[in-house]
Protein backbone atom coordinates (compact mmCIF):
# COMPACT_ATOMS: atom_id res chain seq x y z
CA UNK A 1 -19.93 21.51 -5.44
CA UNK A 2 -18.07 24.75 -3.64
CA UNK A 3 -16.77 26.79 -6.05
CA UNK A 4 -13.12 27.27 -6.45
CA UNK A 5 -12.81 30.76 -4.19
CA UNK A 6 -15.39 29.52 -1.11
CA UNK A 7 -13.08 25.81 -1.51
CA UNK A 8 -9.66 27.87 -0.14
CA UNK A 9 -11.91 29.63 1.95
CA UNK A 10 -13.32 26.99 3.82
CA UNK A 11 -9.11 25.47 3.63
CA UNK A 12 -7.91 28.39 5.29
CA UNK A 13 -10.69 28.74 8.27
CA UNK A 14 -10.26 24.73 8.57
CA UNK A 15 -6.32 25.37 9.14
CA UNK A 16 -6.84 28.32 10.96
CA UNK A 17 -8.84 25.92 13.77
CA UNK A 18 -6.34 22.97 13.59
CA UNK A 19 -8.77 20.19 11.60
CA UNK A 20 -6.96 20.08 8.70
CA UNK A 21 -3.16 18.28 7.69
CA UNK A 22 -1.17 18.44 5.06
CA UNK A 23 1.37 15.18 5.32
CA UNK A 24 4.58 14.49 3.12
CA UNK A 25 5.04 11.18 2.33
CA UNK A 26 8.64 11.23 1.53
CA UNK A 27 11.17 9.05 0.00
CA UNK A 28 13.76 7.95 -2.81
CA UNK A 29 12.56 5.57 -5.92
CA UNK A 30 11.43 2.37 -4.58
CA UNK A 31 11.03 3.43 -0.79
CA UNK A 32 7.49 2.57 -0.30
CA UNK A 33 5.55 5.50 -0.99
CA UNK A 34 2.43 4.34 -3.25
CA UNK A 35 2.33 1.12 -0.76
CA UNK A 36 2.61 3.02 2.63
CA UNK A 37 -0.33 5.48 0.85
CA UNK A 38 -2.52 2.84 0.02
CA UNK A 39 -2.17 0.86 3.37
CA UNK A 40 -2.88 4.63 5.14
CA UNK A 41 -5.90 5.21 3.37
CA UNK A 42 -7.00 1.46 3.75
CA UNK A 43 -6.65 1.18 7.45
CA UNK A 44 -7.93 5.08 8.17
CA UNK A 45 -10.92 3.58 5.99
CA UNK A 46 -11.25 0.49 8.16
CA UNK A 47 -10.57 1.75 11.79
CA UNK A 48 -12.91 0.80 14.40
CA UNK A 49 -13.80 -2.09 12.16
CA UNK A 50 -11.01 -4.91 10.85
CA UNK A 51 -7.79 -2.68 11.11
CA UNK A 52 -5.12 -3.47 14.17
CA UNK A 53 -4.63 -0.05 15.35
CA UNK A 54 -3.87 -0.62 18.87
CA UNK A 55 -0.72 2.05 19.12
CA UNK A 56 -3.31 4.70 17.63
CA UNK A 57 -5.06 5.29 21.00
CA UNK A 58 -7.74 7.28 19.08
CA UNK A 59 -8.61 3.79 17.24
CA UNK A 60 -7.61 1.68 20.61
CA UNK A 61 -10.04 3.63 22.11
CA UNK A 62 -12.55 3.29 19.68
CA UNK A 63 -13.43 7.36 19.28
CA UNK A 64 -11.62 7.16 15.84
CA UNK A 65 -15.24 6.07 13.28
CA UNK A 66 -13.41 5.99 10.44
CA UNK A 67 -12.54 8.03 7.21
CA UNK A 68 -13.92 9.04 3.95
CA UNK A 69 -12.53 10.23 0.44
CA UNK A 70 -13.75 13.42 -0.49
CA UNK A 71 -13.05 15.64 -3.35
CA UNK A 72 -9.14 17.00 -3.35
CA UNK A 73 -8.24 20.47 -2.74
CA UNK A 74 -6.99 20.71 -6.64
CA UNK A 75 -8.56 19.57 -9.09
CA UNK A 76 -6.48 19.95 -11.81
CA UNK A 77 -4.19 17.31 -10.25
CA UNK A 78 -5.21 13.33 -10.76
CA UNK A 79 -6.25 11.71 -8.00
CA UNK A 80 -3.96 8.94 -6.11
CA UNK A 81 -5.07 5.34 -7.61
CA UNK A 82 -5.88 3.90 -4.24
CA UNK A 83 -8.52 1.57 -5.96
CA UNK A 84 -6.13 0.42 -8.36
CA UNK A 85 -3.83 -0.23 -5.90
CA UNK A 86 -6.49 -2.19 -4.00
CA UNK A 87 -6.94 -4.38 -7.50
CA UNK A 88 -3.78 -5.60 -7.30
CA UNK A 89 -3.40 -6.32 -4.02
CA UNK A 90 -6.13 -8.11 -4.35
CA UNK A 91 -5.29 -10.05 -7.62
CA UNK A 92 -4.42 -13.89 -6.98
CA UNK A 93 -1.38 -13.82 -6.51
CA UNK A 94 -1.25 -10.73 -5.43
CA UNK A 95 0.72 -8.01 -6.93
CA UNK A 96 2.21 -4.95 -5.49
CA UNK A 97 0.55 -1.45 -7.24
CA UNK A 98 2.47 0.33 -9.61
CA UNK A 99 5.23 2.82 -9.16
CA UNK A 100 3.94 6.36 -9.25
CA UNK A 101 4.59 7.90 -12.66
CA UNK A 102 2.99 11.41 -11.64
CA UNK A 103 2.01 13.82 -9.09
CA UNK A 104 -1.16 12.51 -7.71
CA UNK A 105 -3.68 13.86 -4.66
CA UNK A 106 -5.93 12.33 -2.34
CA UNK A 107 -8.11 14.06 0.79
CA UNK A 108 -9.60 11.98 3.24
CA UNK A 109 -12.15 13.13 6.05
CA UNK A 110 -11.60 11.34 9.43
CA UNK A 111 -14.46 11.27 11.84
CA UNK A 112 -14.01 10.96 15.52
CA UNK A 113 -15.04 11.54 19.06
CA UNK A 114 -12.82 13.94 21.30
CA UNK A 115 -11.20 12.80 24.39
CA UNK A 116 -12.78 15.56 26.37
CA UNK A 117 -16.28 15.56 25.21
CA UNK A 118 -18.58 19.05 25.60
CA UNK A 119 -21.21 19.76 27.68
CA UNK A 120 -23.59 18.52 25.39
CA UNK A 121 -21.92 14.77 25.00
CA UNK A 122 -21.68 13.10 21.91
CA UNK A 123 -19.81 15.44 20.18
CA UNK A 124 -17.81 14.07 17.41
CA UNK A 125 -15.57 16.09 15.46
CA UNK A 126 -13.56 16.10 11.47
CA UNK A 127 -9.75 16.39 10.48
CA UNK A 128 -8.68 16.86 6.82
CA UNK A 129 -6.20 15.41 5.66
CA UNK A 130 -4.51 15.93 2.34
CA UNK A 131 -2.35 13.00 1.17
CA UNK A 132 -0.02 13.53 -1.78
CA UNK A 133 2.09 11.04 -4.06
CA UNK A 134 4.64 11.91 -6.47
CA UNK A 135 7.91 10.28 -8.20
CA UNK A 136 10.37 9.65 -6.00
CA UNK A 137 12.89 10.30 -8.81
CA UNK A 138 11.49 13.94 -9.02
CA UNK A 139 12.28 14.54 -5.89
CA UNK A 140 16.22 13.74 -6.32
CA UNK A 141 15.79 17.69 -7.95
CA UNK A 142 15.36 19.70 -4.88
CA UNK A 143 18.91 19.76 -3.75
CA UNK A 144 19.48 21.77 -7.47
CA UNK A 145 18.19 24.55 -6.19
CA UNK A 146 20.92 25.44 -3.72
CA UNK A 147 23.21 24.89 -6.72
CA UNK A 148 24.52 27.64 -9.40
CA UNK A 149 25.72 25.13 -12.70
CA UNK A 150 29.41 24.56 -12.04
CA UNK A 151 29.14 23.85 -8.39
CA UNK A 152 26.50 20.88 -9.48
CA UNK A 153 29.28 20.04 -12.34
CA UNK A 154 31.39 19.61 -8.74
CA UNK A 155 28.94 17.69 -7.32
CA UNK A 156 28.55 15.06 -9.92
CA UNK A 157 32.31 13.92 -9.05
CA UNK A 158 33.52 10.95 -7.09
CA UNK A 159 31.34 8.51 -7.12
CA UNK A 160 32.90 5.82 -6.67
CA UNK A 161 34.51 3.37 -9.62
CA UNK A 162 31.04 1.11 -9.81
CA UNK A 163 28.92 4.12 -10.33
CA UNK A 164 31.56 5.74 -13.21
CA UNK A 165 31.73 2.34 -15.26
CA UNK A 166 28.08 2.89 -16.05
CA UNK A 167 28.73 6.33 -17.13
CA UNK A 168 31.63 4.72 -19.47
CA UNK A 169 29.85 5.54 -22.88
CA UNK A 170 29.14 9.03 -21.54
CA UNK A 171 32.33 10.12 -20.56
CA UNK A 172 34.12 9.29 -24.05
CA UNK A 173 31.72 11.39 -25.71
CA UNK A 174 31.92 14.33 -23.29
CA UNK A 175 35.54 14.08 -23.58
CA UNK A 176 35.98 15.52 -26.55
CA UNK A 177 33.91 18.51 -25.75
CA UNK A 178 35.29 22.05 -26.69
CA UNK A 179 32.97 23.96 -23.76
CA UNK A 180 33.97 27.11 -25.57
CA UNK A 181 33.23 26.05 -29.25
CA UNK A 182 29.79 26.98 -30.54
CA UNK A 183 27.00 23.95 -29.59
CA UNK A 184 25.83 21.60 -32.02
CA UNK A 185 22.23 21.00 -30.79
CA UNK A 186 22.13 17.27 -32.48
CA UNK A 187 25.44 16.20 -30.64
CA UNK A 188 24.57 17.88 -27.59
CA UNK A 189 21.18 15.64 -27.51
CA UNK A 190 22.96 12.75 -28.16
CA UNK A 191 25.23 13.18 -25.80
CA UNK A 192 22.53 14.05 -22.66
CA UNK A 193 20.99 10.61 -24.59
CA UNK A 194 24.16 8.96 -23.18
CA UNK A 195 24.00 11.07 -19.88
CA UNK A 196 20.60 9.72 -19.22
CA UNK A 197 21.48 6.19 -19.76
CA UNK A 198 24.15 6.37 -17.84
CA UNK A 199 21.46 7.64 -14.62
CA UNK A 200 18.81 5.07 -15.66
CA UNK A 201 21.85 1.96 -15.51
CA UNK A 202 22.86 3.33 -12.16
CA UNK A 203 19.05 3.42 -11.03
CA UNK A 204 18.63 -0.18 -12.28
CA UNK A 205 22.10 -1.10 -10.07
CA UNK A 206 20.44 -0.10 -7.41
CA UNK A 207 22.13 3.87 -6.70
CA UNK A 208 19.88 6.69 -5.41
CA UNK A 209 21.81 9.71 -5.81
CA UNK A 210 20.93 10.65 -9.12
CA UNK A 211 20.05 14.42 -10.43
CA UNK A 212 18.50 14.99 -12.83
CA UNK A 213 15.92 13.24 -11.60
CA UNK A 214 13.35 14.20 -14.51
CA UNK A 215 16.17 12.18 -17.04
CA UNK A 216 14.69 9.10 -15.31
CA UNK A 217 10.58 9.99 -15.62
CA UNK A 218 10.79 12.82 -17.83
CA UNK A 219 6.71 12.60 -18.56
CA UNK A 220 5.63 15.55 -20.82
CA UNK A 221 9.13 16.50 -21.06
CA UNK A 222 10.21 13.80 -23.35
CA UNK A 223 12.25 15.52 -26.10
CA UNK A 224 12.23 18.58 -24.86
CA UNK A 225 15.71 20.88 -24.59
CA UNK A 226 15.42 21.84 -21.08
CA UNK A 227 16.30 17.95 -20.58
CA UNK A 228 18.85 18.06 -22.67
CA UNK A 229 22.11 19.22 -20.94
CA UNK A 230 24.77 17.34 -18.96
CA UNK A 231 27.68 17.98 -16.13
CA UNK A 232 30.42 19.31 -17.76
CA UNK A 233 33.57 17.33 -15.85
CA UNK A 234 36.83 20.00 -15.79
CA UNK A 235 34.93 23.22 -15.25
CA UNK A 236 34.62 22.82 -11.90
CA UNK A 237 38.73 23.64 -11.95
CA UNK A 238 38.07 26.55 -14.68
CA UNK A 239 38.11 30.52 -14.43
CA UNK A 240 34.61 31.49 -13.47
CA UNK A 241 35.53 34.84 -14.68
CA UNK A 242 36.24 33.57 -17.95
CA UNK A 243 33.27 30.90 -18.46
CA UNK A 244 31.28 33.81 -17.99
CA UNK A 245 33.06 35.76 -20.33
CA UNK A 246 32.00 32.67 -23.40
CA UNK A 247 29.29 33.64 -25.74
CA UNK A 248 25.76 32.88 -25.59
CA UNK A 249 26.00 30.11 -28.64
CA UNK A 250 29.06 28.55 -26.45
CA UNK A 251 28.69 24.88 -25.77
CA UNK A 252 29.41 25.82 -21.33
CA UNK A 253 26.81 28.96 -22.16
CA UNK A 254 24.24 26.41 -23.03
CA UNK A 255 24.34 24.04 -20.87
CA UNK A 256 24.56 26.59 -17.81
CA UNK A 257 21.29 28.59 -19.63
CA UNK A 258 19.55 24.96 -19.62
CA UNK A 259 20.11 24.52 -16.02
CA UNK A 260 18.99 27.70 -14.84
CA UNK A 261 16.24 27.01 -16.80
CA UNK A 262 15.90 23.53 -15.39
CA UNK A 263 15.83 25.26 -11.85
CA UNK A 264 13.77 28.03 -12.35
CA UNK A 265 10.93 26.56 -14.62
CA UNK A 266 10.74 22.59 -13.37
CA UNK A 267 12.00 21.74 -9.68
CA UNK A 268 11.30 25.70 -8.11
CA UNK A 269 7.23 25.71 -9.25
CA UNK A 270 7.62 21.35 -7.89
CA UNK A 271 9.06 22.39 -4.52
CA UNK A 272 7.00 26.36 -4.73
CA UNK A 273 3.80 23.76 -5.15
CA UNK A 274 3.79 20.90 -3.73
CA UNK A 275 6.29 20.92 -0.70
CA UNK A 276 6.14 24.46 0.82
CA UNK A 277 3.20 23.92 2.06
CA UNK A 278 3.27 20.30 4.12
CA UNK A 279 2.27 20.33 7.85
CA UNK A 280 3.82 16.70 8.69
CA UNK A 281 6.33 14.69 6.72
CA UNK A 282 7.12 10.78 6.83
CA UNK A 283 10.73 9.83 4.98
CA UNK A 284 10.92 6.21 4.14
CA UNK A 285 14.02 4.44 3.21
CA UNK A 286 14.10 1.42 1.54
CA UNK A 287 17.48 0.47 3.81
CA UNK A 288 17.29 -3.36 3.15
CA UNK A 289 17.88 -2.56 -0.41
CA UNK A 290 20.60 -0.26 0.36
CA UNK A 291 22.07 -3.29 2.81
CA UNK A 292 21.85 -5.89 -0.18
CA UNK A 293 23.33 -3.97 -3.24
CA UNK A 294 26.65 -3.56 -1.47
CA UNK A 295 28.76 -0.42 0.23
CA UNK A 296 29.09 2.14 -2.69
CA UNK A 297 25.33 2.11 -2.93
CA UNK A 298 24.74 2.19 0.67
CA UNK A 299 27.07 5.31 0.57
CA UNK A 300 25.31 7.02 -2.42
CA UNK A 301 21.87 6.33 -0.56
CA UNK A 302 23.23 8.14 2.39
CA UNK A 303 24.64 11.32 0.54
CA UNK A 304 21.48 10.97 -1.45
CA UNK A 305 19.42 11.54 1.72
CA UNK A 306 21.72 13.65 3.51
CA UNK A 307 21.32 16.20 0.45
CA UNK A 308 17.29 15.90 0.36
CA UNK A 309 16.87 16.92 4.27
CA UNK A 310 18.40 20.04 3.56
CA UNK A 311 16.10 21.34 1.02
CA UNK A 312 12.77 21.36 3.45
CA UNK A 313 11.87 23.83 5.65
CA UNK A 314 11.54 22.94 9.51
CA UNK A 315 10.47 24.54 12.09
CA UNK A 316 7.74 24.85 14.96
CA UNK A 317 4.73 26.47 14.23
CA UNK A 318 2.51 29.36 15.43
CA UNK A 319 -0.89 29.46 14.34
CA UNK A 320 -0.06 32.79 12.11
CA UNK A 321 2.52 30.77 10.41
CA UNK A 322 0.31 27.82 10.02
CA UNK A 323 -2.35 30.02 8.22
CA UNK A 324 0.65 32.17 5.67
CA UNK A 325 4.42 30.82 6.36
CA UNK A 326 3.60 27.00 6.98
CA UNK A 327 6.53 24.68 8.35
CA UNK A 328 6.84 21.20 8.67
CA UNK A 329 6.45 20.84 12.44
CA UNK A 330 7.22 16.95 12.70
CA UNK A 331 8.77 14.55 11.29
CA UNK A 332 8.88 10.53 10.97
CA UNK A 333 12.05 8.95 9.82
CA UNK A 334 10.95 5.27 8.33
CA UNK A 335 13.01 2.04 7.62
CA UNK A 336 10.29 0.22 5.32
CA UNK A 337 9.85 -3.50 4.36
CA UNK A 338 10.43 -4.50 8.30
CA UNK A 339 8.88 -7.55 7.32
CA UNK A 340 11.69 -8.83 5.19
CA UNK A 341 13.76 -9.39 8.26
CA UNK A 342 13.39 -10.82 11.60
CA UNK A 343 11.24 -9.00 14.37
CA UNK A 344 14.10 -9.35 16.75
CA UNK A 345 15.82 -7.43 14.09
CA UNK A 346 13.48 -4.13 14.00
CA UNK A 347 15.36 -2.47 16.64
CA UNK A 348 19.19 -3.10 14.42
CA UNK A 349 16.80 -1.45 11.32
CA UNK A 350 15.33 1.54 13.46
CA UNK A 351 18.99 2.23 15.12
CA UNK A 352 20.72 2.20 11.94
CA UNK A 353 18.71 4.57 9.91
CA UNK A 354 19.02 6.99 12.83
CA UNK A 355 22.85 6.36 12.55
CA UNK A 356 22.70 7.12 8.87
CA UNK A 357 20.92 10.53 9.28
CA UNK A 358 22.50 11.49 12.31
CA UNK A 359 23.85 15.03 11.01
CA UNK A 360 20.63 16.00 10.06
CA UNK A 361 18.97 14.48 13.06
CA UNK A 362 21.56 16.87 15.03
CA UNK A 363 19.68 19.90 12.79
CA UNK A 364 16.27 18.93 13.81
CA UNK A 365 16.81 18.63 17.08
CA UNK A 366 18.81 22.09 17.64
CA UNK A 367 15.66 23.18 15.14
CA UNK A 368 13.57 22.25 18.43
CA UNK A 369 11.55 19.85 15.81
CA UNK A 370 10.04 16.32 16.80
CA UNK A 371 11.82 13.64 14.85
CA UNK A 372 10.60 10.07 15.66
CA UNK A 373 12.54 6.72 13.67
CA UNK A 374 10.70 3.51 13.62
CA UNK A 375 11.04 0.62 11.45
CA UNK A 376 7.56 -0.50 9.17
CA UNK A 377 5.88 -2.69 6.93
CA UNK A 378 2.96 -0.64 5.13
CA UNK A 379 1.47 -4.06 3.93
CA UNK A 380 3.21 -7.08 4.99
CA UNK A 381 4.62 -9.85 2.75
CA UNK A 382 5.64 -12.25 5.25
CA UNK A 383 4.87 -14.53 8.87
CA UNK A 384 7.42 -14.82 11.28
CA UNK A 385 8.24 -18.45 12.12
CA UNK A 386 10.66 -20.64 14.19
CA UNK A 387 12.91 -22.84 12.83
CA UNK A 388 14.64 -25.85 14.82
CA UNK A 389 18.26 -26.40 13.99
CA UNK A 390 20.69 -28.33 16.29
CA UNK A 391 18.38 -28.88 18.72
CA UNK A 392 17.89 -24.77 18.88
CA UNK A 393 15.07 -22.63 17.57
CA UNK A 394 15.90 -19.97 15.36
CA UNK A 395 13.75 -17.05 13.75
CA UNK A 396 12.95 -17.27 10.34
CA UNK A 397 10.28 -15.85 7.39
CA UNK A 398 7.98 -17.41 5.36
CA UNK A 399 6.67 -16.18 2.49
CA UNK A 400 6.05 -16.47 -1.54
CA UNK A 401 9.08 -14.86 -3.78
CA UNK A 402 8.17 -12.57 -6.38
CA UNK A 403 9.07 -15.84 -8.64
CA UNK A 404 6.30 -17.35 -6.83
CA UNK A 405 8.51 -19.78 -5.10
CA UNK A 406 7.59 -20.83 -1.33
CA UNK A 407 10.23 -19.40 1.01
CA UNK A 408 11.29 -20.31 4.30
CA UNK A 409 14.72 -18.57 5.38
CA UNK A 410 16.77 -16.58 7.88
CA UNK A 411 17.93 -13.20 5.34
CA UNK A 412 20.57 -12.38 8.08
CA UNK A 413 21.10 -9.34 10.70
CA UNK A 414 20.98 -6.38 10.04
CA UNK A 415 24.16 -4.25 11.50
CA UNK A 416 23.18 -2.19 14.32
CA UNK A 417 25.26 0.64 13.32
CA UNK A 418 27.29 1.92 10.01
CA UNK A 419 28.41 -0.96 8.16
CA UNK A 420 32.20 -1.90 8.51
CA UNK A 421 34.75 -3.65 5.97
CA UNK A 422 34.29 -6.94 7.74
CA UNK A 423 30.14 -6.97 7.02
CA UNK A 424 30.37 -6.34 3.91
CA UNK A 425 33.59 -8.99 3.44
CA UNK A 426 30.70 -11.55 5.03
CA UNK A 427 28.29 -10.74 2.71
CA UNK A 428 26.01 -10.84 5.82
CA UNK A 429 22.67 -10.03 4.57
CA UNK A 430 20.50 -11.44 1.40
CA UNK A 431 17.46 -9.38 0.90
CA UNK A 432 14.71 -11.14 -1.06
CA UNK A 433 11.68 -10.07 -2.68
CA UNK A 434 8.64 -10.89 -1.63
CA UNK A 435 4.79 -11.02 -2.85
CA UNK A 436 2.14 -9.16 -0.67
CA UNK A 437 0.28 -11.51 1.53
CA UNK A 438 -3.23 -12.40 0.60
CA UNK A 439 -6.03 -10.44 1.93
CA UNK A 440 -9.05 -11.98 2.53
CA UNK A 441 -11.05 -8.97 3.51
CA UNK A 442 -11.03 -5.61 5.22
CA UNK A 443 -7.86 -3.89 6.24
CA UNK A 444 -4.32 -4.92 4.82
CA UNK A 445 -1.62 -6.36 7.31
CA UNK A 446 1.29 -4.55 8.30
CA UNK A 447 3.67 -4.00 11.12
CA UNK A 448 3.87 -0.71 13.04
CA UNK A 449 1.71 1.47 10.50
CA UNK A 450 -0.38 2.48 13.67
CA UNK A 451 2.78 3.94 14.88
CA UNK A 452 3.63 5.69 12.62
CA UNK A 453 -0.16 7.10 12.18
CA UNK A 454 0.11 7.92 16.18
CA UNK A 455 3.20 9.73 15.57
CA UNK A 456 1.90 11.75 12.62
CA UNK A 457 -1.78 12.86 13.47
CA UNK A 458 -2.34 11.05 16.40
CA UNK A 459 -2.24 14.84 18.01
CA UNK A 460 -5.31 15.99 16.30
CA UNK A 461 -7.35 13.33 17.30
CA UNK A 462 -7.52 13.93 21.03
């Protein structure tokens, strides 16, 4: 086994020649991150073999041989449960893997034959690549950091009336708040109590932009002060010279102390650790969810996202700044669960997540970074089938609910730009839950993962 100081050797030399990636899988709570991870490391495992690659022209080609798991860069960090993943995928029925729950690793070697071969021929060569998984409700945190306390008071505003009514028991009790008065720790923890059920109804009604996000997996942080403190509704309108004129023992001192602390000592070392350094990213966006729950949450899933893409760093790379200032260098935009519509209706999904992140497509592009959108299943749920109605064939799905119900249906189509007054007044699109198909053996089904893999490393393998 290398020893820790020869490990980040080897890293850096292994960057420094191109052969090895860090990728960014992205997203909100209940995107598709553990399931596009798992179908990744599944068909990397199985290329050349069972896995449909054909838009990875390394695999297509056949040069790609396949990839191993190898011991992760740190070890102090659990590894990603890709074989418990694969156990319940493979249960019968099968059952999609577990939410993540923690910050998890995974490095995979991939073996393959160059385009251009040397003089010597047969030359095959190695790429790295790190893989890492984390809560997607930890990740809701990053846009904190451009805040100071009473602009994120601001931002917790206007909602929208759905969104407030589950805040309803919150808001009496911080009504009666004196921010100047000196804090009573046991109300003040009952009262983030109410805060945080207030976030964990709104996650459950289907909303996404929801800070803090460790209030919904707080982990070893159960209990602990630093998740105990709460926007603080009028002070957006106050004095900031006199807030900061309020003693230390104030109620507004303590909450602002708690979120500087919140800043400085959870989501900084998060982002400092485990995004600052990411070569490639993916973002997946679960936007048949967004489509089903109704217009406020569609809007909150926008602001949500429009908030994250501002916190990472993008840029094109040389190699200097590869090897000590890296960049994220390019960039997949994802609408997951393609499989739980139509195929003719991939394009509507692709168009209308670009729609939805058009401002900070606009930033990308002036950042002169490559941004590709496609539409994906990781691991697919469903067949595509014809229907005959009145004497016309018609598209439809078949698949098993998560109720374990046989389903043949049409869900609807999706809107090929911004949704309007009049689609959501038709209620024009029923998303339903599916089971994962079956898998008999080898690499999992899925729609468009090879693009996707193309897009994102496809580079390296020439």
């Amino acid at each position: 086994m290398r020893q820790p100081l020869t490990r980040e050797l080897h890293d850096l030399l292994e960057r420094g020649r191109d052969r090895q990636l860090r990728l960014a899988v992205t997203g909100l709570s209940r995107s598709g991150k553990t399931a596009f991870l798992t179908s990744l490391v599944n068909q990397l495992r199985h290329a050349g073999l069972e896995a449909r690659l054909d838009l990875l022209p390394a695999a297509r080609d056949g040069r790609l041989l396949g990839a191993r798991r190898v011991e992760q860069h740190d070890l102090g960090v659990p590894r990603f449960p890709f074989d418990r993943a694969m156990s319940a995928l493979d249960d019968r029925p099968p059952r999609w893997p577990e939410p993540t729950r923690g910050i998890s690793e995974l490095r995979l070697v991939l073996r393959y034959r160059p385009q251009r071969p040397g003089l010597m021929g047969g030359e095959t060569r190695r790429l790295t690549l790190d893989l890492f998984d984390y809560p997607g409700e930890w990740l809701l945190d990053l846009p904190l950091l451009g805040h100071d306390y009473p602009s994120w008071c601001r931002s917790q505003t206007g909602h929208g009336d759905a969104r407030e009514a589950l805040f309803a028991d919150w808001q009496r009790e911080v009504a009666t708040l004196d921010p100047a008065r000196e804090v009573d720790e046991g109300r003040l923890a009952e009262i983030a109590e109410r805060y945080a059920e207030g976030l964990r109804a709104a996650r459950e009604a289907g909303f996404s932009d929801l800070q803090p996000g460790r209030f919904l997996l707080p982990g070893e942080l159960e209990g602990a002060p630093v998740l105990q403190f709460f926007p603080l509704p009028g002070i957006a309108d106050a004095d900031p010279a006199q807030l900061a004129q309020l003693p230390p023992e104030s109620l507004y001192a303590t909450l602002a102390r708690r979120f500087r602390h919140y800043q400085q000592h959870i989501v900084r070392p998060f982002y400092r650790d485990h995004f600052r350094h990411f070569d490639r990213q993916i973002v997946l966006v679960d936007i048949l969810g967004a489509l089903n729950a109704g217009p406020e949450r569609f809007e909150d899933l926008s602001r949500a996202l429009g908030r994250l893409m501002q916190s990472f760093d993008y840029g094109r790379r040389s190699l200097l700044s590869r090897l000590f200032a890296p960049r994220i260098d390019r960039l997949a935009i994802a609408a997951t669960k393609a499989d739980h519509v139509t195929p003719e209706q991939h394009a509507r999904m692709t168009g209308l997540i670009e729609t939805l992140l058009a401002e900070p497509l606009k930033d990308l592009h002036f950042a002169n970074v490559p941004v590709r959108a496609l539409s994906l299943a990781a691991i697919r749920a469903t067949e595509a089938r014809e229907v005959h109605h009145q004497g016309q064939r018609q598209p439809a799905l078949s698949g098993t609910t998560l109720a374990g119900e046989e389903a043949l249906l049409f869900p609807g189509e999706v809107p090929s730009r911004l949704p309007d007054a009049d689609f959501w007044a038709r209620q024009g699109f029923t998303f339903t839950a599916f089971r994962p198909l079956p898998r008999d053996a080898g690499a999992l089904p899925h729609i468009r993962m090879d693009a996707a893999l193309d897009w994102l490393i496809g580079d390296k393998l020439q």
